[in-house]
PDB file of N, CA and C in Angstrom:
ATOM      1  N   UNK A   1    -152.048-119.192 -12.545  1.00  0.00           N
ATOM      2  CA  UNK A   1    -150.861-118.621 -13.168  1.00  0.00           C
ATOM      3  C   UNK A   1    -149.667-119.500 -12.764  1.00  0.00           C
ATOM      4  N   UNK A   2    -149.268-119.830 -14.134  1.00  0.00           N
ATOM      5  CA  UNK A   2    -147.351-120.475 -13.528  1.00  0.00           C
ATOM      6  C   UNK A   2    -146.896-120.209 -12.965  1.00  0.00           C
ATOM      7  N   UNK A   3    -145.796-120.431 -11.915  1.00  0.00           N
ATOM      8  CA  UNK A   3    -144.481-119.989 -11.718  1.00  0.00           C
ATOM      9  C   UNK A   3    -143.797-119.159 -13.074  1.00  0.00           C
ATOM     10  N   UNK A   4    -143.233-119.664 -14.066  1.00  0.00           N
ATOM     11  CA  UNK A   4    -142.882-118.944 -15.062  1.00  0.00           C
ATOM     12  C   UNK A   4    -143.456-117.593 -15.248  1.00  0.00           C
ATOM     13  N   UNK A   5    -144.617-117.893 -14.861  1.00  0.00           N
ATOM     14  CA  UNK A   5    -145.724-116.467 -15.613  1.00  0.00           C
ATOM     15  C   UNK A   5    -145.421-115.758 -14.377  1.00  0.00           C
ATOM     16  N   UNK A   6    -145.601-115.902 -13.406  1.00  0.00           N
ATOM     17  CA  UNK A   6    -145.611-114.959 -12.028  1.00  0.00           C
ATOM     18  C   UNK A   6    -143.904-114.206 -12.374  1.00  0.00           C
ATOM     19  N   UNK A   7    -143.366-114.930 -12.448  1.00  0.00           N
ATOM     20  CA  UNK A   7    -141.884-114.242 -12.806  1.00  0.00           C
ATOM     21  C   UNK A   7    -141.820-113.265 -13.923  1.00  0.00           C
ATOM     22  N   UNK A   8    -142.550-113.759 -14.783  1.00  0.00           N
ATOM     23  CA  UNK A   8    -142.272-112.900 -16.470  1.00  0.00           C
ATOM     24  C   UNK A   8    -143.099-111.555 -15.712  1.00  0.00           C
ATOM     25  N   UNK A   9    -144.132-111.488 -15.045  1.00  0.00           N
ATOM     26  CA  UNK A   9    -145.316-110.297 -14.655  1.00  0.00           C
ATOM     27  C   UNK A   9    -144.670-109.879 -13.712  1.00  0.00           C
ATOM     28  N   UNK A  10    -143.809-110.263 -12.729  1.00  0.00           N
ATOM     29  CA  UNK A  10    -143.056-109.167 -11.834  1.00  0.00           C
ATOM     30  C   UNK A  10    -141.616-108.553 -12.376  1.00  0.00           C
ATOM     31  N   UNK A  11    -141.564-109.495 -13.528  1.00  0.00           N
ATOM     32  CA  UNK A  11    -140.133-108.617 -14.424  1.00  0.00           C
ATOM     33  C   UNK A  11    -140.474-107.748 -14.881  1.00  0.00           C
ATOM     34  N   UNK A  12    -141.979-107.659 -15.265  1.00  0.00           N
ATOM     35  CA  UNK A  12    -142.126-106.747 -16.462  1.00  0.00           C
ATOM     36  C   UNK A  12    -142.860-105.048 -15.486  1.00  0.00           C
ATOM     37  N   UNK A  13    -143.326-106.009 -14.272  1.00  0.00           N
ATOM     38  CA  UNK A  13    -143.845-104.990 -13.560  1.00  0.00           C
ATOM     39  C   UNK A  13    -142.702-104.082 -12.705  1.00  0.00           C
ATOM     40  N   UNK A  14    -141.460-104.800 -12.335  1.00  0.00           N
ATOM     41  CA  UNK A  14    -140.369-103.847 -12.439  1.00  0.00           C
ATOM     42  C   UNK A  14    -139.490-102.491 -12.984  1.00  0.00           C
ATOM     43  N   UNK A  15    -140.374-102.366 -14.509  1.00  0.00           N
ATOM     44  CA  UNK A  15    -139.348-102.063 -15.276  1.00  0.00           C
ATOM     45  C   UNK A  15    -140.780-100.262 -14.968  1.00  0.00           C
ATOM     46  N   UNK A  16    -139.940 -99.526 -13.822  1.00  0.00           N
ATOM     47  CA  UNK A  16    -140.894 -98.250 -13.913  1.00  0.00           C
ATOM     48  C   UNK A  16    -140.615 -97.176 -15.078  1.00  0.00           C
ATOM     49  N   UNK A  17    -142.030 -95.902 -14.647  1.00  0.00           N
ATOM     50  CA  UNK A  17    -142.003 -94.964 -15.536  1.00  0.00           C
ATOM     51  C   UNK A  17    -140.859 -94.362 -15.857  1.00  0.00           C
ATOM     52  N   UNK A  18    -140.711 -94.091 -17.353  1.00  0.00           N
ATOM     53  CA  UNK A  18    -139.463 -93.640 -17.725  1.00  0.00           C
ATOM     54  C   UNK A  18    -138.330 -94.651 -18.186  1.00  0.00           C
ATOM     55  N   UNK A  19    -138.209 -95.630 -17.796  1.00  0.00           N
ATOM     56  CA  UNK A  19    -137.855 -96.858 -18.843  1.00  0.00           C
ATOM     57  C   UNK A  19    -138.299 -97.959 -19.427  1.00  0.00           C
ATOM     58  N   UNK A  20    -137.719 -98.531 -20.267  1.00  0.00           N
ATOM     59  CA  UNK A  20    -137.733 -99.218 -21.044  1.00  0.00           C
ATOM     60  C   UNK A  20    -137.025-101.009 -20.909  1.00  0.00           C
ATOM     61  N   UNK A  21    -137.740-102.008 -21.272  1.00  0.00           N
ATOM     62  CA  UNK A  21    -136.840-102.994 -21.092  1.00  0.00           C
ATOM     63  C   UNK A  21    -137.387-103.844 -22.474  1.00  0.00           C
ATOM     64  N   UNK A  22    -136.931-104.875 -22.884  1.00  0.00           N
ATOM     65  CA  UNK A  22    -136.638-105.714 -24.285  1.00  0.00           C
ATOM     66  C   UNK A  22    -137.252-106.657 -23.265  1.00  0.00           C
ATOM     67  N   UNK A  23    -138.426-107.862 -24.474  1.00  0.00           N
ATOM     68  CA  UNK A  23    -138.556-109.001 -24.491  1.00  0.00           C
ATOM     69  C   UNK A  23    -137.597-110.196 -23.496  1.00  0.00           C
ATOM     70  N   UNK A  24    -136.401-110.159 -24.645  1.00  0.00           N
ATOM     71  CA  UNK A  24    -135.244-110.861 -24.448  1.00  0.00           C
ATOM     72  C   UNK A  24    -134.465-110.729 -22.807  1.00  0.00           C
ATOM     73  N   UNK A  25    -134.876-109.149 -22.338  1.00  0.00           N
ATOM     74  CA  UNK A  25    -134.621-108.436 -21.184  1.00  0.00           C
ATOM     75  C   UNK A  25    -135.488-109.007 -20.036  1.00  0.00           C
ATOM     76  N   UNK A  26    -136.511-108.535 -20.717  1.00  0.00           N
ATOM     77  CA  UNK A  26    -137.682-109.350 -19.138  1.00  0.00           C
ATOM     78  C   UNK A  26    -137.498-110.848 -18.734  1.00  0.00           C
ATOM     79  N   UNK A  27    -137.260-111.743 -20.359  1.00  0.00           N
ATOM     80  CA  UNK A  27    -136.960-113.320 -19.723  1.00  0.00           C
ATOM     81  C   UNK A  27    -135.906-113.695 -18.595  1.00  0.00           C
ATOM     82  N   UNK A  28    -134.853-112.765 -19.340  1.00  0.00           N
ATOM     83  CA  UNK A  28    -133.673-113.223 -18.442  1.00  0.00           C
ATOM     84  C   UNK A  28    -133.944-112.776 -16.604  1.00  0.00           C
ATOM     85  N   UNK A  29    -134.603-111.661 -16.872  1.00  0.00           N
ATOM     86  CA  UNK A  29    -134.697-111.656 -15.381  1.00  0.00           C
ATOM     87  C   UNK A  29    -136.229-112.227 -14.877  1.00  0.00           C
ATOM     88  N   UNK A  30    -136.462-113.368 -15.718  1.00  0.00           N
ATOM     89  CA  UNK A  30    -137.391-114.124 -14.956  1.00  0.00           C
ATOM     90  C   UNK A  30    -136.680-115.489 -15.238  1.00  0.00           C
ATOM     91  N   UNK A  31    -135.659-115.661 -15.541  1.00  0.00           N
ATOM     92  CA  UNK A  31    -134.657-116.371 -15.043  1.00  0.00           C
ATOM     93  C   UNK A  31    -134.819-117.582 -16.602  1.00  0.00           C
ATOM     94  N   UNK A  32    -135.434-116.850 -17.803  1.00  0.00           N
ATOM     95  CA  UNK A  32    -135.742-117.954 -18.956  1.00  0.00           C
ATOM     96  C   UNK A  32    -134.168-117.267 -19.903  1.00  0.00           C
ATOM     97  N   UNK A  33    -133.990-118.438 -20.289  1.00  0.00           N
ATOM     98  CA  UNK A  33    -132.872-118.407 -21.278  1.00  0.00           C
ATOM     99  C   UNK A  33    -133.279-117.647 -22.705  1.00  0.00           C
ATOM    100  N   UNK A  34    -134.133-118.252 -23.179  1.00  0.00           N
ATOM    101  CA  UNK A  34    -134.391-118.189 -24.180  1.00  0.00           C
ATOM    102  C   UNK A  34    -136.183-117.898 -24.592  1.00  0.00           C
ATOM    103  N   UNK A  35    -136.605-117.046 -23.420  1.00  0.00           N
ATOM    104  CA  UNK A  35    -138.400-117.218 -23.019  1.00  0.00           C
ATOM    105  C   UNK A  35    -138.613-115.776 -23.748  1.00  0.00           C
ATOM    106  N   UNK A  36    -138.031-115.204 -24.632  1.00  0.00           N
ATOM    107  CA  UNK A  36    -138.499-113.586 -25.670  1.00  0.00           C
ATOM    108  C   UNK A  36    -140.363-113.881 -25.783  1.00  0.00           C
ATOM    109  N   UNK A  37    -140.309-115.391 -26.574  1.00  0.00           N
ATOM    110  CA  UNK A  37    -141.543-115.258 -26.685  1.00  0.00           C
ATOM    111  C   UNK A  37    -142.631-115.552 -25.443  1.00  0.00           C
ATOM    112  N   UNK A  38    -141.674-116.281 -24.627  1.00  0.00           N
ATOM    113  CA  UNK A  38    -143.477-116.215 -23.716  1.00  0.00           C
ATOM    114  C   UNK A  38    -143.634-114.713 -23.103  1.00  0.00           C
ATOM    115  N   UNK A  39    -142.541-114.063 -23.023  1.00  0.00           N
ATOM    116  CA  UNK A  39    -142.470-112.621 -22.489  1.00  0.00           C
ATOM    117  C   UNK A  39    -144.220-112.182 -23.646  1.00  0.00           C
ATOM    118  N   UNK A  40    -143.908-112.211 -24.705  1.00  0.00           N
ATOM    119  CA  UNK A  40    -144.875-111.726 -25.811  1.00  0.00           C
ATOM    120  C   UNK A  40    -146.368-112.130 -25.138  1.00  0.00           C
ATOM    121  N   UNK A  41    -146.373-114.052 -24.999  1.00  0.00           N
ATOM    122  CA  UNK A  41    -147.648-114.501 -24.823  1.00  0.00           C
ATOM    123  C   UNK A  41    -147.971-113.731 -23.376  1.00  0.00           C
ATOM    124  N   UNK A  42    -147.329-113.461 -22.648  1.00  0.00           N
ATOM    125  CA  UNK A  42    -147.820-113.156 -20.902  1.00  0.00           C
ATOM    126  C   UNK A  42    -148.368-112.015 -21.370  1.00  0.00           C
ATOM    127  N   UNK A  43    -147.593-111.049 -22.128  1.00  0.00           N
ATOM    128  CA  UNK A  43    -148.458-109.776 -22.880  1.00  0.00           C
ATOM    129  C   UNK A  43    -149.312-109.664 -23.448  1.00  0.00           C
ATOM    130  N   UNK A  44    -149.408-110.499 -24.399  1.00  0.00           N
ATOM    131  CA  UNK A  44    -150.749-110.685 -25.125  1.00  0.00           C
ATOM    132  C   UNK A  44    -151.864-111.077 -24.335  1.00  0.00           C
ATOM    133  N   UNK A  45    -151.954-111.933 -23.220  1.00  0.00           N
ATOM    134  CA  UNK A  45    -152.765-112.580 -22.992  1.00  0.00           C
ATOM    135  C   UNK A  45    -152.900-111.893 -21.443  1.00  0.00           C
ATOM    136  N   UNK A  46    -152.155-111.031 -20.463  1.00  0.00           N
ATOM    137  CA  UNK A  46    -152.429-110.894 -19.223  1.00  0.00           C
ATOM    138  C   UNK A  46    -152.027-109.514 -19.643  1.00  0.00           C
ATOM    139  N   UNK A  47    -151.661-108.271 -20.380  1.00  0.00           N
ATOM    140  CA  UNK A  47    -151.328-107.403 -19.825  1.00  0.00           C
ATOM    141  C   UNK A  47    -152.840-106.082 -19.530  1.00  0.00           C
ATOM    142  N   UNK A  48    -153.991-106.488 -19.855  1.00  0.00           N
ATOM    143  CA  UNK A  48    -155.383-106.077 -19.280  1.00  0.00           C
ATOM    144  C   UNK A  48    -155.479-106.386 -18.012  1.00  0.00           C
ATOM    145  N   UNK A  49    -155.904-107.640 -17.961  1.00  0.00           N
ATOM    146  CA  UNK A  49    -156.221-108.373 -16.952  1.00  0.00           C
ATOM    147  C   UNK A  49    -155.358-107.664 -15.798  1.00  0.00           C
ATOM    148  N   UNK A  50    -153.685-107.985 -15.919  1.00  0.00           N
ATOM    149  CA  UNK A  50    -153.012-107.218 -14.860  1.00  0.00           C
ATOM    150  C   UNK A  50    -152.324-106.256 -14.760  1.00  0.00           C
ATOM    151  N   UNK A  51    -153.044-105.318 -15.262  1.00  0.00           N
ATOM    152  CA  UNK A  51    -152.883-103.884 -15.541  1.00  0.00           C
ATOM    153  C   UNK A  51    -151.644-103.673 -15.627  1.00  0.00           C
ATOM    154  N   UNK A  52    -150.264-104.861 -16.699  1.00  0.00           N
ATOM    155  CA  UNK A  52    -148.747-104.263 -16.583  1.00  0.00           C
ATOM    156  C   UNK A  52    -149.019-103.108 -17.546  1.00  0.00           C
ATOM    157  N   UNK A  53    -147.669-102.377 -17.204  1.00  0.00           N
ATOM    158  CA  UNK A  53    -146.801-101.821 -18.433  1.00  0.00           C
ATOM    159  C   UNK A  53    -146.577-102.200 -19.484  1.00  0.00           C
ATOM    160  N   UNK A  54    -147.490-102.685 -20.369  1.00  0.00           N
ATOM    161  CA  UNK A  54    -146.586-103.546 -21.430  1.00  0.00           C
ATOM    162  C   UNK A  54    -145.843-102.230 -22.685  1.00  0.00           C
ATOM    163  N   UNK A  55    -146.087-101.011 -22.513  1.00  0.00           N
ATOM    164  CA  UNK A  55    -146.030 -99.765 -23.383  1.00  0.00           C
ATOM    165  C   UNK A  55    -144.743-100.392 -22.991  1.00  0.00           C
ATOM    166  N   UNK A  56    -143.890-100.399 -22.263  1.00  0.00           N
ATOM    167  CA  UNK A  56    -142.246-100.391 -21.531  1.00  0.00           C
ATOM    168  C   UNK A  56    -141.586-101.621 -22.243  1.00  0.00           C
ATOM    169  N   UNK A  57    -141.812-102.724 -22.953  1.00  0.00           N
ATOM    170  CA  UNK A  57    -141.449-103.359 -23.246  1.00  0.00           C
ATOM    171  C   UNK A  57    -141.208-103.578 -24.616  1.00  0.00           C
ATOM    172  N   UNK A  58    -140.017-103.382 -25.446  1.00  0.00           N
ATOM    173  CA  UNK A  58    -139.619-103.441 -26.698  1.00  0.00           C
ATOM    174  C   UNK A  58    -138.797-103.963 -27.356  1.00  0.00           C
ATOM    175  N   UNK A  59    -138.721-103.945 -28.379  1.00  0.00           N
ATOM    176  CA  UNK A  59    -137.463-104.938 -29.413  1.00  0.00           C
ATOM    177  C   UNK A  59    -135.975-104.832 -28.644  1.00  0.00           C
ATOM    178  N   UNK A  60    -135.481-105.919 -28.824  1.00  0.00           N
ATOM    179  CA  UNK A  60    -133.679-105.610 -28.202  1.00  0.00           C
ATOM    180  C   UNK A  60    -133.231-104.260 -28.897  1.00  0.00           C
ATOM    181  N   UNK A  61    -133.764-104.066 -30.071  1.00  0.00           N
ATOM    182  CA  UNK A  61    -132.343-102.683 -30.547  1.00  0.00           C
ATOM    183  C   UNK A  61    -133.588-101.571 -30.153  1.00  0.00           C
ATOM    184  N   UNK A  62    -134.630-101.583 -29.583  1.00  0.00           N
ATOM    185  CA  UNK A  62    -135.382-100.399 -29.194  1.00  0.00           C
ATOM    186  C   UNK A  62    -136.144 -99.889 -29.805  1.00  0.00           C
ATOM    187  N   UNK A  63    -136.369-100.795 -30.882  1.00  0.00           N
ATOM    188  CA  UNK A  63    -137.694-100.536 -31.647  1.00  0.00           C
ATOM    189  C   UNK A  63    -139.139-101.137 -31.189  1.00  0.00           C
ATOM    190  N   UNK A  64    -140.150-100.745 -31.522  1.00  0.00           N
ATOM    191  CA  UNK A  64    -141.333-101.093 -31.076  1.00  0.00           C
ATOM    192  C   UNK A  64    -142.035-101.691 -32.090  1.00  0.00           C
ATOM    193  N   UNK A  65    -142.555-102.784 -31.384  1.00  0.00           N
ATOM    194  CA  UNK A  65    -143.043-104.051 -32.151  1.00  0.00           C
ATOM    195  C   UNK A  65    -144.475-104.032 -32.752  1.00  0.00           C
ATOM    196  N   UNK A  66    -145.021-103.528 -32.657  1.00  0.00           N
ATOM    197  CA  UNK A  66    -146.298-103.178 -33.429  1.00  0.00           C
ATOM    198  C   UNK A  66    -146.313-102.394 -34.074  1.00  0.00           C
ATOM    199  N   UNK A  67    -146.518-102.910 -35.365  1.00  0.00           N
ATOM    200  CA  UNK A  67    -147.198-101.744 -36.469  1.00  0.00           C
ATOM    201  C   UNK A  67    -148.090-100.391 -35.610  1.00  0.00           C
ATOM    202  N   UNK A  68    -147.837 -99.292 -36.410  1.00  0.00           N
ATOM    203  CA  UNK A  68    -147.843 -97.530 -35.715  1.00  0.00           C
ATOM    204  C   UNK A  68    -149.160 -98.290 -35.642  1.00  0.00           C
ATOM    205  N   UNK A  69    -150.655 -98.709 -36.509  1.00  0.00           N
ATOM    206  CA  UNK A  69    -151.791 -98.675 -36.486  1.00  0.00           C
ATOM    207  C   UNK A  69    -152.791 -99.812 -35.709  1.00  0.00           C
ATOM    208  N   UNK A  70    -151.888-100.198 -34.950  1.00  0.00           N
ATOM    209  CA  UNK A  70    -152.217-101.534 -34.436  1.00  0.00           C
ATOM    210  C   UNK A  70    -151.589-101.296 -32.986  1.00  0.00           C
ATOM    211  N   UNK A  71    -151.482-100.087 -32.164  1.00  0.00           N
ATOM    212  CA  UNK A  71    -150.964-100.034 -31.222  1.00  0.00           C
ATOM    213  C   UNK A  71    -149.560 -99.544 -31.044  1.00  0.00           C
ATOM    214  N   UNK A  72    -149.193 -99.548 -31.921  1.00  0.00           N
ATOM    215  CA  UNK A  72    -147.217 -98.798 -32.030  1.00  0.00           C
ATOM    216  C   UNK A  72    -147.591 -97.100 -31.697  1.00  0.00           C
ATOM    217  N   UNK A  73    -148.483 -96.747 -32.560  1.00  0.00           N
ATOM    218  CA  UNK A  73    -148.695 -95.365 -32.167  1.00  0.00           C
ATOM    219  C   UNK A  73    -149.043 -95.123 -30.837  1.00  0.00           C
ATOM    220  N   UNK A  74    -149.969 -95.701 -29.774  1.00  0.00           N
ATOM    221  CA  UNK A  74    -150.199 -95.647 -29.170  1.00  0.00           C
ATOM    222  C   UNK A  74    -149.330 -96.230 -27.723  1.00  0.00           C
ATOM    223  N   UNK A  75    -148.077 -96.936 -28.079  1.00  0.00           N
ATOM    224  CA  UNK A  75    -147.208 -97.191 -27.289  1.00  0.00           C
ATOM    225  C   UNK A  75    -146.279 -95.972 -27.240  1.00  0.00           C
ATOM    226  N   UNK A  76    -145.758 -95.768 -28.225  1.00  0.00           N
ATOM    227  CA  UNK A  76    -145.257 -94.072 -28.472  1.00  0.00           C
ATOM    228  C   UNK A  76    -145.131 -93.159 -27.849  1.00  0.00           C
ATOM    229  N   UNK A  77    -146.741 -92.857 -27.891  1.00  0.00           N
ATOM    230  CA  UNK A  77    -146.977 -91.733 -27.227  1.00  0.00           C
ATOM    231  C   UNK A  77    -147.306 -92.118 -25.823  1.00  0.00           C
ATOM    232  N   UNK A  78    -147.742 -93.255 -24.994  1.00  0.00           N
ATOM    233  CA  UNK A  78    -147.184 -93.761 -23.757  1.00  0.00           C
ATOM    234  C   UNK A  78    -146.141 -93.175 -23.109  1.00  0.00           C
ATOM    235  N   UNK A  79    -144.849 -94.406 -24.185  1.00  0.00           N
ATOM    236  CA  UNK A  79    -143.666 -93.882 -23.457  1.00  0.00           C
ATOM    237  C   UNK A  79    -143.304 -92.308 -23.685  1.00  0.00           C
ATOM    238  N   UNK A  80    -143.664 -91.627 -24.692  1.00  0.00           N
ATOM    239  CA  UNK A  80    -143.348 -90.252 -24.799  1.00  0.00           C
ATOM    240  C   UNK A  80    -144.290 -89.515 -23.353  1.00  0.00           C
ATOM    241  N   UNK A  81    -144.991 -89.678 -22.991  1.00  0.00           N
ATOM    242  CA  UNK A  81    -145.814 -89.199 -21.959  1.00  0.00           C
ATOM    243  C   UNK A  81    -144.969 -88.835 -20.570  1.00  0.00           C
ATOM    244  N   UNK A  82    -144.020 -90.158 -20.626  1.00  0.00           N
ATOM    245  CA  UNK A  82    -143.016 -90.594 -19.667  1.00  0.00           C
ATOM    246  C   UNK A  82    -141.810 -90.049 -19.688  1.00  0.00           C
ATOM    247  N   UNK A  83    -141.628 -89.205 -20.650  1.00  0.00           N
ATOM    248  CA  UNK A  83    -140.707 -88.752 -20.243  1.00  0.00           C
ATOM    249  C   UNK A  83    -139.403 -89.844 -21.498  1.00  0.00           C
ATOM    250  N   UNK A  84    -140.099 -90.483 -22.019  1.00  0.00           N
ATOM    251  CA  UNK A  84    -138.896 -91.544 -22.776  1.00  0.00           C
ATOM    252  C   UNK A  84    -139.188 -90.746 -24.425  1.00  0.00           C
ATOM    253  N   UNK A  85    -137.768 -90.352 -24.892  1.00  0.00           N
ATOM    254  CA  UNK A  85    -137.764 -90.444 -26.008  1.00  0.00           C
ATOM    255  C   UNK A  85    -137.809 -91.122 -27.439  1.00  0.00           C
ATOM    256  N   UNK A  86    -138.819 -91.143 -28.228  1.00  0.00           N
ATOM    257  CA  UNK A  86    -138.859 -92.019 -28.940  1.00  0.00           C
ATOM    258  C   UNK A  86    -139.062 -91.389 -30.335  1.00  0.00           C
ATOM    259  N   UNK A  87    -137.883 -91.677 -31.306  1.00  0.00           N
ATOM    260  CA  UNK A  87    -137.543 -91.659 -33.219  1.00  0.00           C
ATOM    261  C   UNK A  87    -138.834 -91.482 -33.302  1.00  0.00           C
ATOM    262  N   UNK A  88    -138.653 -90.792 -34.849  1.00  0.00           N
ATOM    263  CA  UNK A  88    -140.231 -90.884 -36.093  1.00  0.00           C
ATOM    264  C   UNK A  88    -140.201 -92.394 -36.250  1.00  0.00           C
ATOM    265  N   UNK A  89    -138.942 -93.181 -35.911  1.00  0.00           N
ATOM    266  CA  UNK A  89    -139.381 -94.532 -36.601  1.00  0.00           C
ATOM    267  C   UNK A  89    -139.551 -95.479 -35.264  1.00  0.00           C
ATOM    268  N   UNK A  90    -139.949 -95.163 -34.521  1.00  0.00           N
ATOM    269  CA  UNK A  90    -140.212 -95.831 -33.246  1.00  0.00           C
ATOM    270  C   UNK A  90    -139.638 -96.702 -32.754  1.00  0.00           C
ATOM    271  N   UNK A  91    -138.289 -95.916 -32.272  1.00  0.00           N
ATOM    272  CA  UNK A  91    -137.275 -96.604 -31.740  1.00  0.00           C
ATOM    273  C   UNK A  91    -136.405 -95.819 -30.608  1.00  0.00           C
ATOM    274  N   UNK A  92    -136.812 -96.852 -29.512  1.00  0.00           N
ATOM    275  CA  UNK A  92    -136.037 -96.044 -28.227  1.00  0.00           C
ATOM    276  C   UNK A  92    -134.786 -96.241 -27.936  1.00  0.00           C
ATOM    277  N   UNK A  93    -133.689 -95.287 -27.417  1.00  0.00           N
ATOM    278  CA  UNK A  93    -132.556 -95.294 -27.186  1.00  0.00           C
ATOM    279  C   UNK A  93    -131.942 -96.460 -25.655  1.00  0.00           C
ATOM    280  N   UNK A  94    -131.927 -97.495 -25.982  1.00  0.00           N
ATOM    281  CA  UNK A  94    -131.858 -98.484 -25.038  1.00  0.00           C
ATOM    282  C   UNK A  94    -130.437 -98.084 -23.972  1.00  0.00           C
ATOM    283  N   UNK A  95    -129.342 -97.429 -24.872  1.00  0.00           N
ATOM    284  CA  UNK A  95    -128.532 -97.302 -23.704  1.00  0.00           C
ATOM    285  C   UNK A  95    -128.957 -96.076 -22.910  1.00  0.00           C
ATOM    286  N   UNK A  96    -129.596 -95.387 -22.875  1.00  0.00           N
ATOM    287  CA  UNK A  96    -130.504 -93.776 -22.422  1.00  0.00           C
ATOM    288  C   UNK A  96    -131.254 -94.385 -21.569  1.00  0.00           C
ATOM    289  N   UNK A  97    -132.552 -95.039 -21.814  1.00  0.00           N
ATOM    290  CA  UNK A  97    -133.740 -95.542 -21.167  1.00  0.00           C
ATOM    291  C   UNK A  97    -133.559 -97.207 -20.835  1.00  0.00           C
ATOM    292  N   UNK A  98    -132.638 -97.959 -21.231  1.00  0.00           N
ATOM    293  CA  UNK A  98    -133.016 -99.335 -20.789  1.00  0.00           C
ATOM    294  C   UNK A  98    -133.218 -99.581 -19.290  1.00  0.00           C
ATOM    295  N   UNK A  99    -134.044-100.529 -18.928  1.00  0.00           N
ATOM    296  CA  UNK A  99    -133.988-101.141 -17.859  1.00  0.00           C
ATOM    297  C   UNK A  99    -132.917-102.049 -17.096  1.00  0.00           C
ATOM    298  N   UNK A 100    -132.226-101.600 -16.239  1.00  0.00           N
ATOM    299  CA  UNK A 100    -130.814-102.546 -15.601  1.00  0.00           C
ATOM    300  C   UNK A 100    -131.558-104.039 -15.529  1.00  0.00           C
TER     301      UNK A 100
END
């Protein structure tokens, strides 16, 4: 694992039950300018393997990035589990739940 990657997986492993943090959110505090997408690839590709949160991680305006049938539904009801409120159109209230 990178340096980069070790950073993006303890940003993301930061962000506890009950909030929420953005792509764009996790890079910066793994210190990437402009790293939204490797935030995505570390998810795609490690969030099994290292059992993150990836349910916690969503669009900057608080929408959730997967189609309802492809896992959106099932992030949903995650964060709804938690205690995080989330729209019919699957979108969380970032100033309510974001991650500092």
């Amino acid at each position: 694992m990178t340096e980069v990657t070790k950073r993006i997986v303890e940003a993301i492993r930061a962000v506890g039950p009950g909030a929420v943090s953005s792509y764009s959110g996790i890079a910066r505090r793994a210190g990437l300018v402009n790293g939204a997408r490797q935030v995505v690839r570390v998810l795609h590709t490690l969030a099994e393997k290292e059992k993150l949160p990836w349910h916690r991680i969503v669009r900057k305006d608080g929408s959730i990035a997967l189609p309802p049938d492809r896992g959106g539904d099932l992030q949903a009801a995650l964060l709804r589990s938690e205690g995080v409120t989330v729209s019919k159109t699957g979108k969380v209230n970032m100033a309510k739940y974001g991650y500092p």
